[in-house]
Protein backbone atom coordinates (compact mmCIF):
# COMPACT_ATOMS: atom_id res chain seq x y z
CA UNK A 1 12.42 -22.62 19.60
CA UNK A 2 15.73 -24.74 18.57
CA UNK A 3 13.28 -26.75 15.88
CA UNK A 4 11.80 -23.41 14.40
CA UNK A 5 15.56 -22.10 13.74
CA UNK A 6 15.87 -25.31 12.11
CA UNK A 7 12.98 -25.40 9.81
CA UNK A 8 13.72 -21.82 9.53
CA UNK A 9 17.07 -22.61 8.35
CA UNK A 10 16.12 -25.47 5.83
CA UNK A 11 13.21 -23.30 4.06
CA UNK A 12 15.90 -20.38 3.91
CA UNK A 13 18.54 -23.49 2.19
CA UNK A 14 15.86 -24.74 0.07
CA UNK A 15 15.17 -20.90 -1.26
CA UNK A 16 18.83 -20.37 -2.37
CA UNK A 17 19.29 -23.97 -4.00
CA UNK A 18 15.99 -22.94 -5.70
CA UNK A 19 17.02 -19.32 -6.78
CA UNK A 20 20.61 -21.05 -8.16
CA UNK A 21 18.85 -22.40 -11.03
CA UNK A 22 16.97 -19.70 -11.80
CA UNK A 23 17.14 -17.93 -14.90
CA UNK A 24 18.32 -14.32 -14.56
CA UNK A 25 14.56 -12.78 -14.52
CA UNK A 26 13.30 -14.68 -12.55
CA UNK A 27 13.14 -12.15 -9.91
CA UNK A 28 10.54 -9.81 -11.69
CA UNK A 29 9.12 -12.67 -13.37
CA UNK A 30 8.18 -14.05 -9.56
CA UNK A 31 6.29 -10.74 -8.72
CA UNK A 32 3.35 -10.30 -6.99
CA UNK A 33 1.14 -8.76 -9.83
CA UNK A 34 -1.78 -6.31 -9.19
CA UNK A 35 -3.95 -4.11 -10.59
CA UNK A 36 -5.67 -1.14 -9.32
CA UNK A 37 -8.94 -0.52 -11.37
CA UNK A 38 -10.48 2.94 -12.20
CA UNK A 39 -11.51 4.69 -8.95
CA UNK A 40 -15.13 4.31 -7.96
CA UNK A 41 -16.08 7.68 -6.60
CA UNK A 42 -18.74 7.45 -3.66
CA UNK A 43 -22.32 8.78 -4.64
CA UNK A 44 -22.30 11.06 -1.19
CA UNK A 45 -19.43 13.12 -2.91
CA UNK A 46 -20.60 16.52 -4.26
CA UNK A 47 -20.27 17.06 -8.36
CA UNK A 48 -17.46 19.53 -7.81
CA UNK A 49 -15.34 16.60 -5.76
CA UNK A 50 -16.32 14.10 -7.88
CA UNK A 51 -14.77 15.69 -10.79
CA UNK A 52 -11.70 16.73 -8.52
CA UNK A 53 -10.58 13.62 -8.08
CA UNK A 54 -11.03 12.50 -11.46
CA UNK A 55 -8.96 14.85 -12.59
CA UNK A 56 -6.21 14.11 -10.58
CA UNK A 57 -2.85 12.53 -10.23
CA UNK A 58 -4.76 10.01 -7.61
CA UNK A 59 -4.20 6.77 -9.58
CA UNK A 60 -1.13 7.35 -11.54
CA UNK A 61 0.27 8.29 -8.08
CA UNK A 62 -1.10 5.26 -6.55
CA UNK A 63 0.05 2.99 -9.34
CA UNK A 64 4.08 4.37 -9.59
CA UNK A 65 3.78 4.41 -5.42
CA UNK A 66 3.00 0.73 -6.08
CA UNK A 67 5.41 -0.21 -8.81
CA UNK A 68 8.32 2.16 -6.91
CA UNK A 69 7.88 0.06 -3.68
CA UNK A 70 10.06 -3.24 -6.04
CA UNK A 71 7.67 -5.61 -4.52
CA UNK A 72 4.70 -5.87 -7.49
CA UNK A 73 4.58 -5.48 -10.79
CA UNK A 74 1.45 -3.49 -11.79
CA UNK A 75 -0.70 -4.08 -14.79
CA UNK A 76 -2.67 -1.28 -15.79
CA UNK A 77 -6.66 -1.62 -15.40
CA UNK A 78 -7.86 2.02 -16.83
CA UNK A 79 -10.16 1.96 -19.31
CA UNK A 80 -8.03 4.86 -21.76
CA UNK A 81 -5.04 2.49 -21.64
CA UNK A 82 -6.69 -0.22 -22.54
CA UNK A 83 -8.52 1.25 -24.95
CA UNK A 84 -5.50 2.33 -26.54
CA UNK A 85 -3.62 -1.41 -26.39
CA UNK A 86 -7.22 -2.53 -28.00
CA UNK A 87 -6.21 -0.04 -30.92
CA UNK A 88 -2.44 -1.21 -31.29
CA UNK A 89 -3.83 -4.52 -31.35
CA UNK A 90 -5.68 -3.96 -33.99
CA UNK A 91 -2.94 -2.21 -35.61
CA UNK A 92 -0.97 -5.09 -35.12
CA UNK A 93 -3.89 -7.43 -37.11
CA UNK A 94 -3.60 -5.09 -40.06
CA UNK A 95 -0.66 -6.73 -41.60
CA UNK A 96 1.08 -3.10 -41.73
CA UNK A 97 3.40 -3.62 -38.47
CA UNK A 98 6.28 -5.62 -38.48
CA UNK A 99 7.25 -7.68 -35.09
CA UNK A 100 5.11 -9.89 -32.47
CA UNK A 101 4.40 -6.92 -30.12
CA UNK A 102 1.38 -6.45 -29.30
CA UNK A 103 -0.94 -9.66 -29.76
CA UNK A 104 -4.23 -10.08 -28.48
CA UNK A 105 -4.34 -12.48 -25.60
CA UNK A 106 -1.28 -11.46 -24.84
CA UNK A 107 -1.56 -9.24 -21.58
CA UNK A 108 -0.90 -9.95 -18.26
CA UNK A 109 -2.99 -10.95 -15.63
CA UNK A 110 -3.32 -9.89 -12.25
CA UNK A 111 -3.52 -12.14 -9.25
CA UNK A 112 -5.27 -9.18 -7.29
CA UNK A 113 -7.21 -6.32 -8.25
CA UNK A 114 -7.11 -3.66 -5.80
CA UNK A 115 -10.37 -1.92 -5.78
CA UNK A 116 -10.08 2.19 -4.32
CA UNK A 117 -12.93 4.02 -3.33
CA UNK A 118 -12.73 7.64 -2.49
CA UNK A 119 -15.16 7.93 0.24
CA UNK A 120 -14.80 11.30 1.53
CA UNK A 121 -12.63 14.43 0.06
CA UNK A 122 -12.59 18.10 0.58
CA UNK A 123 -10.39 20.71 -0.84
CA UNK A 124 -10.75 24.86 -0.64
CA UNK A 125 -10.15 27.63 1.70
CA UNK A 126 -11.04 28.86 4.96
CA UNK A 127 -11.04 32.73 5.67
CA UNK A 128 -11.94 34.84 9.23
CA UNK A 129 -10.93 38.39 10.08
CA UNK A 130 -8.55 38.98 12.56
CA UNK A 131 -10.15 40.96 15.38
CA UNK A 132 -8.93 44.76 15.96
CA UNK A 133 -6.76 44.59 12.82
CA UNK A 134 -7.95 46.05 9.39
CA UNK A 135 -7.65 44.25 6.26
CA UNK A 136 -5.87 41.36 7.87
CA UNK A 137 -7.30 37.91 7.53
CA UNK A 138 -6.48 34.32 8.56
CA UNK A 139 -6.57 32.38 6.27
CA UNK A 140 -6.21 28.40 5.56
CA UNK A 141 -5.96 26.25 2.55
CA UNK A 142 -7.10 22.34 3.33
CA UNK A 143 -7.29 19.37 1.59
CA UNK A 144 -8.35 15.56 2.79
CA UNK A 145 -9.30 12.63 1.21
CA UNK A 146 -10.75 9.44 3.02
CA UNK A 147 -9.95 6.45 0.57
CA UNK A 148 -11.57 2.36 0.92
CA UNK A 149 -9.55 -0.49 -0.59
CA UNK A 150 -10.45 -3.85 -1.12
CA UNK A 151 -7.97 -6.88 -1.84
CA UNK A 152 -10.03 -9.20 -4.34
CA UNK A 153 -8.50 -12.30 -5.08
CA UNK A 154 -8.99 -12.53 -9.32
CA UNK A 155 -8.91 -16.32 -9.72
CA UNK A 156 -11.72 -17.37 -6.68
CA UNK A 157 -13.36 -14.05 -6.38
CA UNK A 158 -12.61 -13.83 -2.52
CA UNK A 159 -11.73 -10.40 -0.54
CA UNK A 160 -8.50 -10.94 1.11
CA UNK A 161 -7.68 -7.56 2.64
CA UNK A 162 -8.94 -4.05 3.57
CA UNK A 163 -8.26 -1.29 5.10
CA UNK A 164 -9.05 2.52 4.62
CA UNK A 165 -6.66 5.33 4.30
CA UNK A 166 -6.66 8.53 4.95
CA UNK A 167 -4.88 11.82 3.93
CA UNK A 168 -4.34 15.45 4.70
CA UNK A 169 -2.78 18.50 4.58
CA UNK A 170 -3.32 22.21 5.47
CA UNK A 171 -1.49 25.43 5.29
CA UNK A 172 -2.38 28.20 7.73
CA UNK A 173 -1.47 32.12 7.19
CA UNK A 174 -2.48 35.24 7.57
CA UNK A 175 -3.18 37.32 4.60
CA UNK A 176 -4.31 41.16 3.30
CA UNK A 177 -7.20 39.80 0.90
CA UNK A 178 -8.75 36.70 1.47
CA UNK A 179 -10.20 36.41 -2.14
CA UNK A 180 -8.78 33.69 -4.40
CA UNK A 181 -8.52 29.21 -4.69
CA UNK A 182 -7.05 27.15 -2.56
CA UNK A 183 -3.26 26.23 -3.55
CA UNK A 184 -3.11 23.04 -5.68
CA UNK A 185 0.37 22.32 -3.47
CA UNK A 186 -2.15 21.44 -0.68
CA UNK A 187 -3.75 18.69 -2.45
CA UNK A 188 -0.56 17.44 -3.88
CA UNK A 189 0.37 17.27 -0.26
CA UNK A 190 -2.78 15.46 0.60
CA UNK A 191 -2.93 13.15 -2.08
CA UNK A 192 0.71 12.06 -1.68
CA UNK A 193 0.30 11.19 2.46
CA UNK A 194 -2.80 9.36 1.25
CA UNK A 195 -0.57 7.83 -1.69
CA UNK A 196 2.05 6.95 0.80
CA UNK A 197 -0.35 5.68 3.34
CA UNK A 198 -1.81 3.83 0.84
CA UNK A 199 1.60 1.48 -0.51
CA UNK A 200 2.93 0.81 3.06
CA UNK A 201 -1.01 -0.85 3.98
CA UNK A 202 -1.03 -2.61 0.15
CA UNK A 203 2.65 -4.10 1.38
CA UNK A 204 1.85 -4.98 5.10
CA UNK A 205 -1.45 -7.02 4.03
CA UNK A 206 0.11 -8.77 1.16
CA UNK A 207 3.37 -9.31 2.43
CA UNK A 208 2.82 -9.20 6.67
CA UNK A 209 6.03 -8.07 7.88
CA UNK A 210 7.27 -10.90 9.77
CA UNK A 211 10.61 -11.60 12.20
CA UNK A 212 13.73 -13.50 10.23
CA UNK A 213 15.37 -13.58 13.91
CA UNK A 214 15.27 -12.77 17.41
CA UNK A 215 18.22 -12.41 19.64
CA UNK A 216 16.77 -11.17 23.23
CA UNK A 217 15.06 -7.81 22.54
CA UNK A 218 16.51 -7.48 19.14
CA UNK A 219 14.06 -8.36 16.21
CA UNK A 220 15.40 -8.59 12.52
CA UNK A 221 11.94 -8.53 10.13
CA UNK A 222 11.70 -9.46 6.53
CA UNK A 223 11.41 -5.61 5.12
CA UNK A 224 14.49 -2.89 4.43
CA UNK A 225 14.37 0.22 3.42
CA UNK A 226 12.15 -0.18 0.36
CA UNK A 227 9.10 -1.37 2.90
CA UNK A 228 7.74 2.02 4.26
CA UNK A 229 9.85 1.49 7.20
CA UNK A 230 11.10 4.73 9.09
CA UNK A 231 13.83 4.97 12.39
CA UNK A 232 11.16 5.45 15.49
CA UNK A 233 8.28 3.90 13.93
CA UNK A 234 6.34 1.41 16.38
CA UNK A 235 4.69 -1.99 16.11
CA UNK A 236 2.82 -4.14 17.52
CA UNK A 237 3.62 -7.77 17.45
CA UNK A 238 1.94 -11.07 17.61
CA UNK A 239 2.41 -14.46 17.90
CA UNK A 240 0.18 -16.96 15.28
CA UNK A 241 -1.55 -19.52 16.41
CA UNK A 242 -3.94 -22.27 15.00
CA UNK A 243 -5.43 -21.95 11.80
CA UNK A 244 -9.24 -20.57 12.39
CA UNK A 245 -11.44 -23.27 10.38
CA UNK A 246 -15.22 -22.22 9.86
CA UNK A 247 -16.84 -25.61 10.45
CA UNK A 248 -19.56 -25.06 7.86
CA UNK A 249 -17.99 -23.96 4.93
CA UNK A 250 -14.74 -25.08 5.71
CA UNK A 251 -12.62 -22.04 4.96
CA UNK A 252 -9.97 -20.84 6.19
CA UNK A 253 -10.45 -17.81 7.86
CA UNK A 254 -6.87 -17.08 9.36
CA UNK A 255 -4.73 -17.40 11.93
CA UNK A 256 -5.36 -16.57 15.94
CA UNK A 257 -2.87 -14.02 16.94
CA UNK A 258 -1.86 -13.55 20.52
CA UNK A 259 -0.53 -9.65 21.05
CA UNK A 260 2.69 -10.17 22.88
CA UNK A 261 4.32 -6.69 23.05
CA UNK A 262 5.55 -3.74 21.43
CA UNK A 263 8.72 -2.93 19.21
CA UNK A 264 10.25 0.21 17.77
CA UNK A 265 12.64 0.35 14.71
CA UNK A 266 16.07 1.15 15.67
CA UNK A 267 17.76 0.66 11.62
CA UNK A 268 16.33 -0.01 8.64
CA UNK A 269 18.95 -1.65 6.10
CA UNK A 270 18.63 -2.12 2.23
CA UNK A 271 16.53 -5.96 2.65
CA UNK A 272 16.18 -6.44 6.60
CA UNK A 273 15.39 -4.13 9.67
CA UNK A 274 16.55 -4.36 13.00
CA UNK A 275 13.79 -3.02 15.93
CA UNK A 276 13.73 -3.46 19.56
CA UNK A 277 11.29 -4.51 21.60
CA UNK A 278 9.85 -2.08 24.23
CA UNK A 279 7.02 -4.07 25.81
CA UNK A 280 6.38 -7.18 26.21
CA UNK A 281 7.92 -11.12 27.01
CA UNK A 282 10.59 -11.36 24.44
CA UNK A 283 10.75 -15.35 25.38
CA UNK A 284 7.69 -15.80 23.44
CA UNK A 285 9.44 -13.99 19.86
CA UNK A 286 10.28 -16.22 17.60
CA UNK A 287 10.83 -16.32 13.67
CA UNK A 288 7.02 -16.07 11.93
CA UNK A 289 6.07 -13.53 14.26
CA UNK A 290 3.98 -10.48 12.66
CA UNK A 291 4.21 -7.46 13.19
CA UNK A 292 1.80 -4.53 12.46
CA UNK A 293 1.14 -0.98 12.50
CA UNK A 294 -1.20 0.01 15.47
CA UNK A 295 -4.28 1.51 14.29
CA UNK A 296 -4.62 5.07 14.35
């Protein structure tokens, strides 16, 4: 334990001697950049979904959920943006703008594409008469969507993460008529737990959140209040072990991970949070712990 606070406390020296001669941007320049391609909609969807979805908010949502979390830049990916940059390009080429902006070759890359498939989604309304009372109805707007996200790796190619997300909301009432659509605040509401959902999983596989510290059952982790993290929310947390080596190919396929207990946050602060463990040998925390969300 004593030499882990040690090399704990020399990587943490080495950072801030690093970050001194820095220039002033190099905190956004150092960001972890994705992008999150156009959405592939599943051929099981009906026409009617497919061109709900389309239509939506879904990937401008998921895009400014990304960017608003402060720990990626995004790089846009859709087709209609880049169709347009193609044009200012061009624009540029003519020799009748003035300025540097907007040369080809130019753009950004992305060190991981984030690949979204909507697998599932239903939206409408949901009518039955109430017995032994006329013209009443109950009535009940839904919405849920069932998304599948891939991590891809752009410079080898490799899938480093996924995980599927899922997202709904309903609204229950009785009514006199039960003729008209389903409110579009239901599938806002949908779409934004899904959104949601969506950021915190993008965060915890690209940056696991890990322990800083340990003092008894008192765990400080490496993610404040800009990390999805929420007063009474639970984790699970496990110690790494050896790396896992596949002896033919020779890659790396992670870490072994002993599950050594439970914790529950107790006070999220702007950069750290503080939770407390509820189950489990706290001798065996130590800094480089992970901790994750249990699956629902």
């Amino acid at each position: 334990m004593k030499q882990t606070f040690v090399k704990a406390a020399l990587l943490v020296s080495a950072c801030l001697l690093g970050a001194m001669s820095l220039p002033a941007n190099a905190e956004a320049l150092a960001k972890y950049r994705v992008a999150i391609p156009d959405l592939v909609i599943s051929p099981s969807l009906s026409a009617s979904a497919a061109k709900t979805v389309s239509q939506s908010s879904l990937q401008s949502d998921m895009e400014a959920g990304v960017r608003n979390s402060r720990k990626f830049d995004v790089v846009s990916r859709n087709a209609a943006t880049l169709n347009a940059i193609r044009a200012e390009q061009q624009f540029a080429k003519s020799g009748l703008a003035a300025g540097d902006a907007a040369q080809e070759g130019q753009l950004s890359n992305a060190q991981s594409l984030v690949q979204v498939e909507v697998q599932n989604f239903s939206f409408g309304r949901s009518a039955k008469k109430v017995p032994n009372i006329d013209n009443k109805y109950r009535v009940s707007d839904y919405a849920s969507i069932e998304l599948g996200v891939k991590i891809v790796d752009t410079t080898t190619g490799q899938i480093t993460g996924a995980f599927n997300v899922k997202g709904k909301a309903s609204s229950p009432t009785v009514v006199a008529n039960s003729v008209g659509s389903a409110s579009r605040t239901i599938l806002d509401k949908a779409l934004e737990r899904a959104v949601g959902s969506f950021v915190d999983q993008l965060t915890d596989t690209i940056f696991p959140i890990m322990v800083i510290q340990a003092k008894g059952k008192r765990l400080y982790v490496n993610r404040g209040n800009d990390g999805g993290m929420k007063v009474g929310d639970t984790f699970i947390v496990f110690l790494p072990g050896e790396d896992l080596i596949d002896p033919v190919t020779g890659e790396n396929l992670g870490s072994e991970e002993e599950e050594i207990g439970t914790a529950k946050v107790t006070r999220v602060n702007p950069k750290f949070t503080i939770v407390e463990m509820t189950k489990g040998d706290t001798a065996l925390v130590q800094p480089g712990c992970i901790l994750r969300r249990p699956v629902k």
